[in-house]
C-alpha atoms as a PDB file:
ATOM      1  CA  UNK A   1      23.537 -18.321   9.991  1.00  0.00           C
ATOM      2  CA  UNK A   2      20.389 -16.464  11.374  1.00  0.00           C
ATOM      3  CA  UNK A   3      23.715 -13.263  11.428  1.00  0.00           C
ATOM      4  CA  UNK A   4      24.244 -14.150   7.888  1.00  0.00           C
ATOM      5  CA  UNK A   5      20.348 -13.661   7.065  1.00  0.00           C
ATOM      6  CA  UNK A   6      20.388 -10.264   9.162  1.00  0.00           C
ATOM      7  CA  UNK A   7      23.913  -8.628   7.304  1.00  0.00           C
ATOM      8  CA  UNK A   8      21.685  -9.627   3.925  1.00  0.00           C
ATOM      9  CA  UNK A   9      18.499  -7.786   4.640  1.00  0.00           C
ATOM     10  CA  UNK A  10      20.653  -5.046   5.495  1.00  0.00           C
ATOM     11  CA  UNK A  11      22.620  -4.763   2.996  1.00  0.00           C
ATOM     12  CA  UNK A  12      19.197  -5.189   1.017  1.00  0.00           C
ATOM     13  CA  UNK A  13      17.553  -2.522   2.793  1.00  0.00           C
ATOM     14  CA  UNK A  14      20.295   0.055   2.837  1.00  0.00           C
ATOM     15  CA  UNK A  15      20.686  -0.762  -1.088  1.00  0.00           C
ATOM     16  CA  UNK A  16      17.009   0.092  -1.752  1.00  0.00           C
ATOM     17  CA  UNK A  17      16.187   2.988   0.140  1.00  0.00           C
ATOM     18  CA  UNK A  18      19.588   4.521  -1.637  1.00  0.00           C
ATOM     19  CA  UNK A  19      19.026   3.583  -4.970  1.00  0.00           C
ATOM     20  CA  UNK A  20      15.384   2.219  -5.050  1.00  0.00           C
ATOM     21  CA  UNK A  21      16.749  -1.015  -6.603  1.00  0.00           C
ATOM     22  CA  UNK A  22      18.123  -4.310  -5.439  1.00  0.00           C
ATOM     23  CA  UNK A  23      20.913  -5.700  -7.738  1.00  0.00           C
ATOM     24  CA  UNK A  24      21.208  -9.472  -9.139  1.00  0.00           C
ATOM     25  CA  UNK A  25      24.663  -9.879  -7.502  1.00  0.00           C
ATOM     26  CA  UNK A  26      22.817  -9.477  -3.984  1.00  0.00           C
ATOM     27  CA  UNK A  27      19.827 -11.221  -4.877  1.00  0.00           C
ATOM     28  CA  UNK A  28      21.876 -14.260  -5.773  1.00  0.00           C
ATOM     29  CA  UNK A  29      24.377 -14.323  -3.232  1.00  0.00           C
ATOM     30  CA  UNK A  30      21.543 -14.278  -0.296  1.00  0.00           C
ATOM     31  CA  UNK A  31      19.532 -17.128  -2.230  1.00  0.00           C
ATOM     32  CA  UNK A  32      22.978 -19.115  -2.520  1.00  0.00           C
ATOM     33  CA  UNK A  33      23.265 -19.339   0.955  1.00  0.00           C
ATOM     34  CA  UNK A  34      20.143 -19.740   1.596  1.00  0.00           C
ATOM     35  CA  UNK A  35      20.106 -22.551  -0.502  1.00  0.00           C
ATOM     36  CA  UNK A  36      23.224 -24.002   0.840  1.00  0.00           C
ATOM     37  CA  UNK A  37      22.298 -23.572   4.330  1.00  0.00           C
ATOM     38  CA  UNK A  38      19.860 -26.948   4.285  1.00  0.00           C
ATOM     39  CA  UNK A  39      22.585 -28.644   3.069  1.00  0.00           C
ATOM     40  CA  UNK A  40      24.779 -28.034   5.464  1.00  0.00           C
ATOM     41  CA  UNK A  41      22.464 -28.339   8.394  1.00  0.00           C
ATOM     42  CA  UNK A  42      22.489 -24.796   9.290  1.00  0.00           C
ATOM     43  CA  UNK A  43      19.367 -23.204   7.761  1.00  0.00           C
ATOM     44  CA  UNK A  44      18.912 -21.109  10.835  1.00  0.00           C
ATOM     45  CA  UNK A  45      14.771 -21.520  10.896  1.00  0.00           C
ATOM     46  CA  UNK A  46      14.922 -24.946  10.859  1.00  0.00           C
ATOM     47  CA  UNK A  47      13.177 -25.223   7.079  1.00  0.00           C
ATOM     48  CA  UNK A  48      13.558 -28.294   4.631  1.00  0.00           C
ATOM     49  CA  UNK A  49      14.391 -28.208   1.380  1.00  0.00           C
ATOM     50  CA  UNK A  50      10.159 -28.252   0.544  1.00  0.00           C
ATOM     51  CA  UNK A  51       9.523 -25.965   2.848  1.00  0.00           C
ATOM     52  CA  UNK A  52      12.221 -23.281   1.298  1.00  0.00           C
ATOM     53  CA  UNK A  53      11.957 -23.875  -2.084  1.00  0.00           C
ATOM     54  CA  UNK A  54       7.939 -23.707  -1.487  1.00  0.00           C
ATOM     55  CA  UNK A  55       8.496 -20.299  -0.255  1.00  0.00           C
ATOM     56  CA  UNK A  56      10.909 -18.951  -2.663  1.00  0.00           C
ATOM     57  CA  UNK A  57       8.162 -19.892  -5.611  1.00  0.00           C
ATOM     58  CA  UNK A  58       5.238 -18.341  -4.248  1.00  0.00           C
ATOM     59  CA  UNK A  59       7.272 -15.402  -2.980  1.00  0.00           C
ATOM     60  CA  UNK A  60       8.577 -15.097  -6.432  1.00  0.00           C
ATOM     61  CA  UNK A  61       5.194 -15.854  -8.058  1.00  0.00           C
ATOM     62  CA  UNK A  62       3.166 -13.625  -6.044  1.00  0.00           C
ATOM     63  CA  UNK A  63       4.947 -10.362  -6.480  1.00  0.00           C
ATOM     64  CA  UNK A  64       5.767 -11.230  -9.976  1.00  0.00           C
ATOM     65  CA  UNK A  65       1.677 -11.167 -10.975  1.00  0.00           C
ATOM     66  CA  UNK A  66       2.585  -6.832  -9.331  1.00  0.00           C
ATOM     67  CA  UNK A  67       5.255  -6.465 -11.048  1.00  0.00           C
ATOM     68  CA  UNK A  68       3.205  -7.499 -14.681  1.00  0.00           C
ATOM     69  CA  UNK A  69       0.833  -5.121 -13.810  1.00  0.00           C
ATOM     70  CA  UNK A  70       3.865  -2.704 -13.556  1.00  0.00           C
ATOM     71  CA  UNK A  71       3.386  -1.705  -9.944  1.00  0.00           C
ATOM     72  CA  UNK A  72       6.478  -3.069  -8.641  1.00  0.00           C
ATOM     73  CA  UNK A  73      10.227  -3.193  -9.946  1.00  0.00           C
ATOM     74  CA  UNK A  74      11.690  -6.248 -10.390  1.00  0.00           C
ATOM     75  CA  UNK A  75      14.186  -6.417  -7.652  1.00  0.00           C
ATOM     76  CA  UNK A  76      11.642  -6.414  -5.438  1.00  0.00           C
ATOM     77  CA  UNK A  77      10.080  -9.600  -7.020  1.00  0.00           C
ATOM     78  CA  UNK A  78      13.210 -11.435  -7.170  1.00  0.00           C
ATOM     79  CA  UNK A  79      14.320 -10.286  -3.780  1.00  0.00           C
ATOM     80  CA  UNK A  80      10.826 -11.674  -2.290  1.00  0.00           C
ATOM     81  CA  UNK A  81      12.120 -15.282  -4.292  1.00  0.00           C
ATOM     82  CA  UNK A  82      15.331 -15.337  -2.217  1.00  0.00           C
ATOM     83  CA  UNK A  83      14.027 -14.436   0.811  1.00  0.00           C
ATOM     84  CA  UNK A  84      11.395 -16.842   0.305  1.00  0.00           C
ATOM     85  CA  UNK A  85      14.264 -19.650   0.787  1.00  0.00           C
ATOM     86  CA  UNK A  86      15.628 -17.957   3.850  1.00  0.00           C
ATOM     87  CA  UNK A  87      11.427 -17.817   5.785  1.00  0.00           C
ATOM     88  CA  UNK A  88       9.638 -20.748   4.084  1.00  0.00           C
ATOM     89  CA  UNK A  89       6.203 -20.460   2.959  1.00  0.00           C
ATOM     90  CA  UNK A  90       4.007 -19.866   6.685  1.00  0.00           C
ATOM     91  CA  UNK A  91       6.404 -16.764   7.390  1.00  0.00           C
ATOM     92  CA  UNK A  92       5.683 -14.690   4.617  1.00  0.00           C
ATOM     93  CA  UNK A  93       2.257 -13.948   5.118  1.00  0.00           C
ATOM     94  CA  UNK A  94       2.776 -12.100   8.259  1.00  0.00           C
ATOM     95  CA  UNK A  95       6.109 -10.461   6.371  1.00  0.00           C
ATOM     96  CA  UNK A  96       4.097  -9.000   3.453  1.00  0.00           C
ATOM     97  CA  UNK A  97       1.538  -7.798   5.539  1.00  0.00           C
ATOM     98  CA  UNK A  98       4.175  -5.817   8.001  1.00  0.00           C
ATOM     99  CA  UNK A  99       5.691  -4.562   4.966  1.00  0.00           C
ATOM    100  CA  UNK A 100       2.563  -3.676   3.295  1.00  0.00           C
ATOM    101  CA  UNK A 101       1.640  -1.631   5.738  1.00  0.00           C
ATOM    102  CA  UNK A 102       5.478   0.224   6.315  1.00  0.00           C
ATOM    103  CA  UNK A 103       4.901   0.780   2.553  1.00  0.00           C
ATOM    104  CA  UNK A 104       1.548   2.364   2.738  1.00  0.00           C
ATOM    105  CA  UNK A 105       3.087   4.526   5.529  1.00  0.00           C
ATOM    106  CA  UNK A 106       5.756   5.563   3.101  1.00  0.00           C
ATOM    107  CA  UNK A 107       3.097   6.314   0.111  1.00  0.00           C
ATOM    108  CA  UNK A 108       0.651   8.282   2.131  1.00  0.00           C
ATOM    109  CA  UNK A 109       3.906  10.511   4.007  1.00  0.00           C
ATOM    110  CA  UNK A 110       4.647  11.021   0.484  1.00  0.00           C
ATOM    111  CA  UNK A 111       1.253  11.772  -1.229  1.00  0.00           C
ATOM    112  CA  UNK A 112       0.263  13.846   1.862  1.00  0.00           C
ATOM    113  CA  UNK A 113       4.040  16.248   1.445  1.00  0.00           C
ATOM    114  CA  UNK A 114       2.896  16.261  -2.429  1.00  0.00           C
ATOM    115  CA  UNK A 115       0.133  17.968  -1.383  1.00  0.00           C
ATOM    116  CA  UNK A 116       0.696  19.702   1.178  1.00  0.00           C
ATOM    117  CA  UNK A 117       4.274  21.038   1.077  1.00  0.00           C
ATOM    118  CA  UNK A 118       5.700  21.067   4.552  1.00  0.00           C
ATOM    119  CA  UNK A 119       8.803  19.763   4.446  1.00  0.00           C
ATOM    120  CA  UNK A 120       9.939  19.579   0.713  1.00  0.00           C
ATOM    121  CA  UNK A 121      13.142  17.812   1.633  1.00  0.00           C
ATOM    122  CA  UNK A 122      11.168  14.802   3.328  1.00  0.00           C
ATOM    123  CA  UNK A 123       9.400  14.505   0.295  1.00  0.00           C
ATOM    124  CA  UNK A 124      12.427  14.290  -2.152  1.00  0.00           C
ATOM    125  CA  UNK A 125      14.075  11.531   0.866  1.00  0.00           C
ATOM    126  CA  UNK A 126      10.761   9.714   0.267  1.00  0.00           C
ATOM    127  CA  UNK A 127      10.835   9.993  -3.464  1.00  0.00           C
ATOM    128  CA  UNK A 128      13.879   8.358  -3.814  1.00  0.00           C
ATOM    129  CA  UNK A 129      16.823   9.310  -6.532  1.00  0.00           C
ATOM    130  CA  UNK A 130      15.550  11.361  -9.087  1.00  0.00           C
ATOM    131  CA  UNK A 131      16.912   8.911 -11.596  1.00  0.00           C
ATOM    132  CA  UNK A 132      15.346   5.488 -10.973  1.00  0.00           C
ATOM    133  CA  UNK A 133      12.451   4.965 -13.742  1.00  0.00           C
ATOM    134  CA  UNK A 134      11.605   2.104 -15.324  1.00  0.00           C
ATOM    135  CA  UNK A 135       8.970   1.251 -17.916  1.00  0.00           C
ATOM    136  CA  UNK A 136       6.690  -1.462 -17.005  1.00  0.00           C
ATOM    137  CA  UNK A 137       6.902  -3.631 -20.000  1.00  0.00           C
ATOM    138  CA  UNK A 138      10.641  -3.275 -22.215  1.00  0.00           C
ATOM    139  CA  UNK A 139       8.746  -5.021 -25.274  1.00  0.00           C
ATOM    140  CA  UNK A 140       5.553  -2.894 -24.472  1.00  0.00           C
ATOM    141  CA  UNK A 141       4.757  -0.012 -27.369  1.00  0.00           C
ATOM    142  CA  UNK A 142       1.911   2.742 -26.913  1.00  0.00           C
ATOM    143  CA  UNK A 143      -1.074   2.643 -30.026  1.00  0.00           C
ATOM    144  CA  UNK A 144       1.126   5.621 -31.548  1.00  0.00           C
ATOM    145  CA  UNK A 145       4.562   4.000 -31.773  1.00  0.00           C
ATOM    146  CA  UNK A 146       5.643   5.411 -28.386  1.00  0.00           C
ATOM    147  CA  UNK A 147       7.572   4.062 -25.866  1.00  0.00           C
ATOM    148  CA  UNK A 148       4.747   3.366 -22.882  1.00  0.00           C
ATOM    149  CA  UNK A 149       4.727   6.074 -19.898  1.00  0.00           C
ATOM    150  CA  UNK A 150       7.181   5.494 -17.774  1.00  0.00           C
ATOM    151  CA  UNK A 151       6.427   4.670 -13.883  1.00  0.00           C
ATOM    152  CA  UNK A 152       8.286   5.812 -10.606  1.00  0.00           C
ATOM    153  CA  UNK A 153       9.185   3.710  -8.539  1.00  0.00           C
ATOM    154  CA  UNK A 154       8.991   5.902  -5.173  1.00  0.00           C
ATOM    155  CA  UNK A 155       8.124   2.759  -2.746  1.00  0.00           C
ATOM    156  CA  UNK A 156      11.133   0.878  -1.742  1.00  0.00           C
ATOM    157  CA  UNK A 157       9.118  -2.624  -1.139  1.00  0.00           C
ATOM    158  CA  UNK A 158      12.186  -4.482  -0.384  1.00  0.00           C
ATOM    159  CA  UNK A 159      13.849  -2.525   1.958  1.00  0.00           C
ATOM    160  CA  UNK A 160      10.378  -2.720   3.756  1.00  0.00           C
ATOM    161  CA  UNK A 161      10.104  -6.437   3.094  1.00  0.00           C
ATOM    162  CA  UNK A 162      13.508  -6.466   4.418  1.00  0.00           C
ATOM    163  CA  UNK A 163      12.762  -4.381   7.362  1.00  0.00           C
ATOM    164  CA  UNK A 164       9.335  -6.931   8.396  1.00  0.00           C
ATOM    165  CA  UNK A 165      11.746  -9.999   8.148  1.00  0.00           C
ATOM    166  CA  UNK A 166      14.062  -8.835  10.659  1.00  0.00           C
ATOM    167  CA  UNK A 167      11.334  -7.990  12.960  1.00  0.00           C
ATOM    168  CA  UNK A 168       9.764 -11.145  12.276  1.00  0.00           C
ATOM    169  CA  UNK A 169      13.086 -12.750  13.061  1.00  0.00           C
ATOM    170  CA  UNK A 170      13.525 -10.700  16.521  1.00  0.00           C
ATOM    171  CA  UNK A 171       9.983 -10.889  17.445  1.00  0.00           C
ATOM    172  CA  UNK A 172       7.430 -13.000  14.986  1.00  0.00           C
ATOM    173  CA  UNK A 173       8.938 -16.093  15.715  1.00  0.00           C
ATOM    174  CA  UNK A 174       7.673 -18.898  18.060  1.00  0.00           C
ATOM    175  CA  UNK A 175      11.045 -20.939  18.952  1.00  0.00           C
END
């Protein structure tokens, strides 16, 4: 199962750095089997039912209070649910802060070739598809009439979440 886990976050990761989105279908299917795994006796971290479901809701909750704020897409939020059910609650702590940091990494490379021009085609890999914009609130309308600004979303967060769980999976974990 813990192979199962791995072939998700990549397929998560690869998904996100290409497209800078996560879609529903994958979301799902990676909190189905997580779900199912407890019920089958082969939840590969050795997490109850409390324990996953725990995680899943503050994952979810957490990132969704980011995403209101419109800092983060919602893939990202529902991907952090799911994985939630896969880690439990005491393993995400460490995730978010590994893939806080890759994040950061990823901003600053991208703010600093923004500014300083070096390697323009770095700075369009770090930006992401040219076409992925969303607004941060659909129902949200500007003082004028006007649709709200609309926000890049140049941080892939779940690849990177993604990317901290598998490390935390190789090397985080106390067996």
């Amino acid at each position: 199962m813990r192979l199962a886990c791995l072939l998700w976050l990549l397929f998560v990761a690869v998904y996100d750095f290409r497209q800078r989105r996560v879609p529903n279908w994958l979301v799902l299917a990676g909190a189905a089997v997580a779900l199912a795994a407890p019920g089958l006796g082969m939840q590969p971290f050795g997490l109850e039912w409390t324990t996953a479901l725990t995680g899943a809701a503050v994952g979810f909750g957490c990132l969704l209070l980011i995403y209101a704020a419109g800092y983060m897409g919602a893939g990202d939020v529902k991907f952090a649910g799911a994985l939630g059910l896969w880690v439990g609650l005491s393993a995400l702590l460490p995730i978010w802060i590994g893939a806080s940091l890759l994040a950061g990494l990823h901003s600053a490379a991208w703010l600093a070739l923004q500014r300083w021009p070096l390697s323009p085609r770095l700075a369009l890999m770090l930006q992401g598809p040219a076409s992925p914009v969303s607004v941060s609130s659909s129902t949200a309308v500007e003082s004028d009439g006007s649709a709200p600004p609309k926000r890049r979303r140049i941080v892939p967060y779940a690849a990177y979440l993604a990317m901290a769980t598998a490390v935390w999976m190789v090397w985080g974990r106390q067996s």
